[in-house]
Protein backbone atom coordinates (compact mmCIF):
# COMPACT_ATOMS: atom_id res chain seq x y z
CA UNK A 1 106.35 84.87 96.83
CA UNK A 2 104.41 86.58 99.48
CA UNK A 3 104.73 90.35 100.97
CA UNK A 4 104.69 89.70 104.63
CA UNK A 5 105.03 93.14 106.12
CA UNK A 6 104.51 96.86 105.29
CA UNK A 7 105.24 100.02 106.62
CA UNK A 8 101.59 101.09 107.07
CA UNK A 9 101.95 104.56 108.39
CA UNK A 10 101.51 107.30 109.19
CA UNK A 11 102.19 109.92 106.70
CA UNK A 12 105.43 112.09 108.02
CA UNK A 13 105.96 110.25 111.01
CA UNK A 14 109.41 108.21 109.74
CA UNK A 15 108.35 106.01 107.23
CA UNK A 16 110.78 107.52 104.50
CA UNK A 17 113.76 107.04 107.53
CA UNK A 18 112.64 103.37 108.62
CA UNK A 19 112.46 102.40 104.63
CA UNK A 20 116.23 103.63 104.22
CA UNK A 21 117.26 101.60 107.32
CA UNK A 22 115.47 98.40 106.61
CA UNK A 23 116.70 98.36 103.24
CA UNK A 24 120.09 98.26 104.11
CA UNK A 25 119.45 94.82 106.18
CA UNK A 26 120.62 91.72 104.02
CA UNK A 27 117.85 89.84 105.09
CA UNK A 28 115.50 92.62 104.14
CA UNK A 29 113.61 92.43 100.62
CA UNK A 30 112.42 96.04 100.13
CA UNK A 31 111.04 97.23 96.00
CA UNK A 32 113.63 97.87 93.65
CA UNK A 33 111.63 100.33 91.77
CA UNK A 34 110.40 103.02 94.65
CA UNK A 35 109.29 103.06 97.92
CA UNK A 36 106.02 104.16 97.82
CA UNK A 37 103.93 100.95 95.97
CA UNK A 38 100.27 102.14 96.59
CA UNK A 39 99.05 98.79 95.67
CA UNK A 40 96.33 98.30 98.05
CA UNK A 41 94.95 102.16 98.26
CA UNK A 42 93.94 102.66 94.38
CA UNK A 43 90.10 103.79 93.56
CA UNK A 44 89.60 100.28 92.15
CA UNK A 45 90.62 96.96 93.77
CA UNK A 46 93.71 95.47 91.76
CA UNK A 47 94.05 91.89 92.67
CA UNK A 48 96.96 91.41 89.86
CA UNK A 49 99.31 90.26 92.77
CA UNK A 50 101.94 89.31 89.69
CA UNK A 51 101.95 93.04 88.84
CA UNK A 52 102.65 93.88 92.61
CA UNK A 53 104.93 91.37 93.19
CA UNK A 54 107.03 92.53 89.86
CA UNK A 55 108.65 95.42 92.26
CA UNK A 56 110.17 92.89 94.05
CA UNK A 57 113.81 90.72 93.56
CA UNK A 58 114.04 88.82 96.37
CA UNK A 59 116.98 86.53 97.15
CA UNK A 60 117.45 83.46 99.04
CA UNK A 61 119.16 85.67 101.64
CA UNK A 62 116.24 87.43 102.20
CA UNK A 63 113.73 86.35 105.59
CA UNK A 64 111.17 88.89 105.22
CA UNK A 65 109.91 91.42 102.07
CA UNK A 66 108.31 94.38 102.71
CA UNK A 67 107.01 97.60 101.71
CA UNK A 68 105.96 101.25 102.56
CA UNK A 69 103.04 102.94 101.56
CA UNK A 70 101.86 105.14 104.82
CA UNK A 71 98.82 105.70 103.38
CA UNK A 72 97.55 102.54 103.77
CA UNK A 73 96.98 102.89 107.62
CA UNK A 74 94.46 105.92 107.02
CA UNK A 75 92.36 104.76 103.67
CA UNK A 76 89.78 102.75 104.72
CA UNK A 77 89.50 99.79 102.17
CA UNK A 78 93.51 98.71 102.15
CA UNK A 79 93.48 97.23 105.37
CA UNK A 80 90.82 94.73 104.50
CA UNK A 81 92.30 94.13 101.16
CA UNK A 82 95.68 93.73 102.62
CA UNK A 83 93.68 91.39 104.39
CA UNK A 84 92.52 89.22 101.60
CA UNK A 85 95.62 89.38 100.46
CA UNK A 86 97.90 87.97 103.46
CA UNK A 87 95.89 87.76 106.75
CA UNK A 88 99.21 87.03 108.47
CA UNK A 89 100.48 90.75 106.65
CA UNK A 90 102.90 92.29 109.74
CA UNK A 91 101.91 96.06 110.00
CA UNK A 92 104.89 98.64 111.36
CA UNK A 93 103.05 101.59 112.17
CA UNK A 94 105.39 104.99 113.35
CA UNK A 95 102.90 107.15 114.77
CA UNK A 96 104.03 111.49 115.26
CA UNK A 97 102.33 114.13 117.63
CA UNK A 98 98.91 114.82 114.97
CA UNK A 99 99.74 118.48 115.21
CA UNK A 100 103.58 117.94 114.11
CA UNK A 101 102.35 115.46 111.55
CA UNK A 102 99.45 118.33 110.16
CA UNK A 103 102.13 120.76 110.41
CA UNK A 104 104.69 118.53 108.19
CA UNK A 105 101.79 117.81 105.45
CA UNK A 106 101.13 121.00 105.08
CA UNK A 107 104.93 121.69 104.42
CA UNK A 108 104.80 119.39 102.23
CA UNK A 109 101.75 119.93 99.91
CA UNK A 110 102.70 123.55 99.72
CA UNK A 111 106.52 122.22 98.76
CA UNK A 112 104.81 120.58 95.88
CA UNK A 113 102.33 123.23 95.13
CA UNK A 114 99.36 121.40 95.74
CA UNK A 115 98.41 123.41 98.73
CA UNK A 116 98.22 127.65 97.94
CA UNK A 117 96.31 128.36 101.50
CA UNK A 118 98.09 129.11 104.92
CA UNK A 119 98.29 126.40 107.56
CA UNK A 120 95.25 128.44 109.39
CA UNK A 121 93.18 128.75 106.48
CA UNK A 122 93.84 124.97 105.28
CA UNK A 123 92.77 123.78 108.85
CA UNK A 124 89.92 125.59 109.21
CA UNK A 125 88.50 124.40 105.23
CA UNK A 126 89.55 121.19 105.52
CA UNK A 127 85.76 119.52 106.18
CA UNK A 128 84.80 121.53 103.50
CA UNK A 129 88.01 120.40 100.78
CA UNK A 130 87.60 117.00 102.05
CA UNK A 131 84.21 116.39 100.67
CA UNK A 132 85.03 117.13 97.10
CA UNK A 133 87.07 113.50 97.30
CA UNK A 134 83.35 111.76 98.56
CA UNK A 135 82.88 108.64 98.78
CA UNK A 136 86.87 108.23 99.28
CA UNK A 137 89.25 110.03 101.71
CA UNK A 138 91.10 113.11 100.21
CA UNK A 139 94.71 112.42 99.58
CA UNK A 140 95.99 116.01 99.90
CA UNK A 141 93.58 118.32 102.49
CA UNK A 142 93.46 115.63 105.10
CA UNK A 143 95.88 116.84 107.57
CA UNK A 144 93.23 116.57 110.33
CA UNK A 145 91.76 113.84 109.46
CA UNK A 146 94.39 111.68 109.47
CA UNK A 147 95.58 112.68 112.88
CA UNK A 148 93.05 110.72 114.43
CA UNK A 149 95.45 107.39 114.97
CA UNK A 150 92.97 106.03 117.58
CA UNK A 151 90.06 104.73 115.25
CA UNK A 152 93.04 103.35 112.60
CA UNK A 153 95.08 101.14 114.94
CA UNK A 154 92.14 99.54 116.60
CA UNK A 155 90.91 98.22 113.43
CA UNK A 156 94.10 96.56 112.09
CA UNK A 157 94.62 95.56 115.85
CA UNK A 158 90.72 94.07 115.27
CA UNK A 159 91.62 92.61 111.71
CA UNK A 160 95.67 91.08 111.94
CA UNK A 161 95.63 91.17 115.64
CA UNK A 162 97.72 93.12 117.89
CA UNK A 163 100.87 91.06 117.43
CA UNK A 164 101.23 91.36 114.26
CA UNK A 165 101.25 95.50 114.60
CA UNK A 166 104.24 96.90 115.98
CA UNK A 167 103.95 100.58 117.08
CA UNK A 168 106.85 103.40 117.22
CA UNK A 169 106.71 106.67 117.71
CA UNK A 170 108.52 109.20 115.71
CA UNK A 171 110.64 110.67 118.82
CA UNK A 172 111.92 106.88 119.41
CA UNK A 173 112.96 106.83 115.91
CA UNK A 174 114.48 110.28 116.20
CA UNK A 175 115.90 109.83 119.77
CA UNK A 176 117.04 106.26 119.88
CA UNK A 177 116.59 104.85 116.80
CA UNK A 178 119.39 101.70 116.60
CA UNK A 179 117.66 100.49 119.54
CA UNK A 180 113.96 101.27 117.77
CA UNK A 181 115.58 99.36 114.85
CA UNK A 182 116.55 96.06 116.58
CA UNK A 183 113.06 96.31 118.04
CA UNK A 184 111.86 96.20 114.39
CA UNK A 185 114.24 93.38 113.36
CA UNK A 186 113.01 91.13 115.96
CA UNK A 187 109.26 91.91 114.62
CA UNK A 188 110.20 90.86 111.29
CA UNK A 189 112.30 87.88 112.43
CA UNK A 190 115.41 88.94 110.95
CA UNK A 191 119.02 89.33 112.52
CA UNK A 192 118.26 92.08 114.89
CA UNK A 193 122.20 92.60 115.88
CA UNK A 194 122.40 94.12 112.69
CA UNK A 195 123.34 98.00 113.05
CA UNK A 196 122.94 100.21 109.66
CA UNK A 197 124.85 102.71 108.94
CA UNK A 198 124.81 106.19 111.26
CA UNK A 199 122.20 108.16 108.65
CA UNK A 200 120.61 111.71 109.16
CA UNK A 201 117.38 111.19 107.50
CA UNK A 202 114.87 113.22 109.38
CA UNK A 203 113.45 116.87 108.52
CA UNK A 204 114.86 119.65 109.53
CA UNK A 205 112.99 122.71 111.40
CA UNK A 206 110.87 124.55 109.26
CA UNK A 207 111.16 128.37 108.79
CA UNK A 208 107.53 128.88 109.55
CA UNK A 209 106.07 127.73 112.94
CA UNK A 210 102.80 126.85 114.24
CA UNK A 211 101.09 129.70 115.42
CA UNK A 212 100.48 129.09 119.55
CA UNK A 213 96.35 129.77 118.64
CA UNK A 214 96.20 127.33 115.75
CA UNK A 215 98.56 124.61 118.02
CA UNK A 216 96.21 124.41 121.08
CA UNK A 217 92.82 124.42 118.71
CA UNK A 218 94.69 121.62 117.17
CA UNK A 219 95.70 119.90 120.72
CA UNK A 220 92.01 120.34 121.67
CA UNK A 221 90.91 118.54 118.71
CA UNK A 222 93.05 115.52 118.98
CA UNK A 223 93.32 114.95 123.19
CA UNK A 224 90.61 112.45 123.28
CA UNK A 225 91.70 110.47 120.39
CA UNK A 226 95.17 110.82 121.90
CA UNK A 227 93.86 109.28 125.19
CA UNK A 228 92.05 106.60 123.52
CA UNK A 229 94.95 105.87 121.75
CA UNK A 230 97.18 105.63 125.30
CA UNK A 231 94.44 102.95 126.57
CA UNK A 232 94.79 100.93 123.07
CA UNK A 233 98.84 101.27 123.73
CA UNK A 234 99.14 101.65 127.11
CA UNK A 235 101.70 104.71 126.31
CA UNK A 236 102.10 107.93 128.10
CA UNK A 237 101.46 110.76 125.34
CA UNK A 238 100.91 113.51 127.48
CA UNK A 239 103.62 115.40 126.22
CA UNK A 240 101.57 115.29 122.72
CA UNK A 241 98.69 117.47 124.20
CA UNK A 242 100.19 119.26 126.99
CA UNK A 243 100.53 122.68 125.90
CA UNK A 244 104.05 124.15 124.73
């Protein structure tokens, strides 16, 4: 047995709606025991691929098996052990507008009471909250940091090679997602004509909004990483650092 693909990121741009969907494929092998394995981002390498591959019941049915642990696009040392692992590993990235995305963490952490500052204050700490997780990545305070998509798909475009990545962006999943989803299916080699079940998986608006200051600090921060990232895509984002 062999995990072929994974849902690689990013952090509250779709994964949680792409897992549902792709799990409902019969050719599809997704973890029986939760969606999130975090095999590949732990403190300490685990090579046990028996324990990894325990999450899994595949069936003859199935074409490809997968998982999705966004994480594993931002921390640094799982794409190189994914690497060792399968070279041939498929990567489904679903990238969101940074500022959305740090807006959503934030909603998040503070949902599970891990974050106690405002969105302001948590932005304008985070260099400061990040370093406490040195030599690794903070998992929490890194709403930023993990914005910055530009530096992340170039190196699993440099490591598996840009045809085995296949980018979406969260308003394609939103917008048009059955045709986003037979887009996926054909990555994966599986029957794309299947259609899953109508679904409404994505987050609703959130009481609080981004105040205008903190949103176009934030846009100013990420538009040259944004237009890197066009150039490495050859997408029009505009519309995710054009001012609202």
């Amino acid at each position: 047995m062999r995990v072929d693909f994974v849902i690689g990121g990013t952090q509250k741009g779709g994964t949680s709606a792409l897992d549902l969907f792709l799990r409902q494929h019969p050719q599809i092998c997704m973890p029986t025991t939760r969606k999130e394995l975090h095999f590949f981002d732990r403190e300490e390498e685990n090579t046990d691929h028996k324990m990894y591959h325990a999450n899994f019941k595949p069936k003859p049915s199935h074409r490809a098996i997968g998982e999705a642990s966004p994480i594993y696009m931002y921390w640094e040392t799982a794409p190189y052990r994914i690497w060792k692992y399968n070279p041939k590993m498929k990567w489904i990235l679903a990238l969101r507008n940074p500022v959305e995305r740090a807006f959503s963490a934030w909603n998040m952490e503070t949902k599970r009471g891990k974050e106690r500052l405002s969105f302001a204050e948590a932005i304008d700490k985070e260099a400061e909250r990040c370093r406490q997780a040195l030599p690794s990545q903070h998992r929490v305070f890194s709403y930023i940091d993990r914005g910055f998509y530009a530096h992340q798909v170039r190196r699993l475009f440099s490591i598996f090679g840009k045809d085995n990545c296949l980018i979406l962006l969260n308003e394609e999943l939103r917008n048009d997602h059955q045709k986003t989803l037979r887009r996926t299916f054909e990555f994966l080699g599986v029957d794309s004509s299947f259609v899953p079940p109508e679904a409404s998986v994505f987050e609703q608006e959130y009481s609080i909004k981004i105040d205008n200051q903190v949103r176009s600090c934030l846009i100013d921060i990420f538009r040259f990483d944004i237009k890197e990232l066009e150039k490495l895509l050859g997408k029009d984002l505009s519309n995710w650092y054009e001012a609202k």
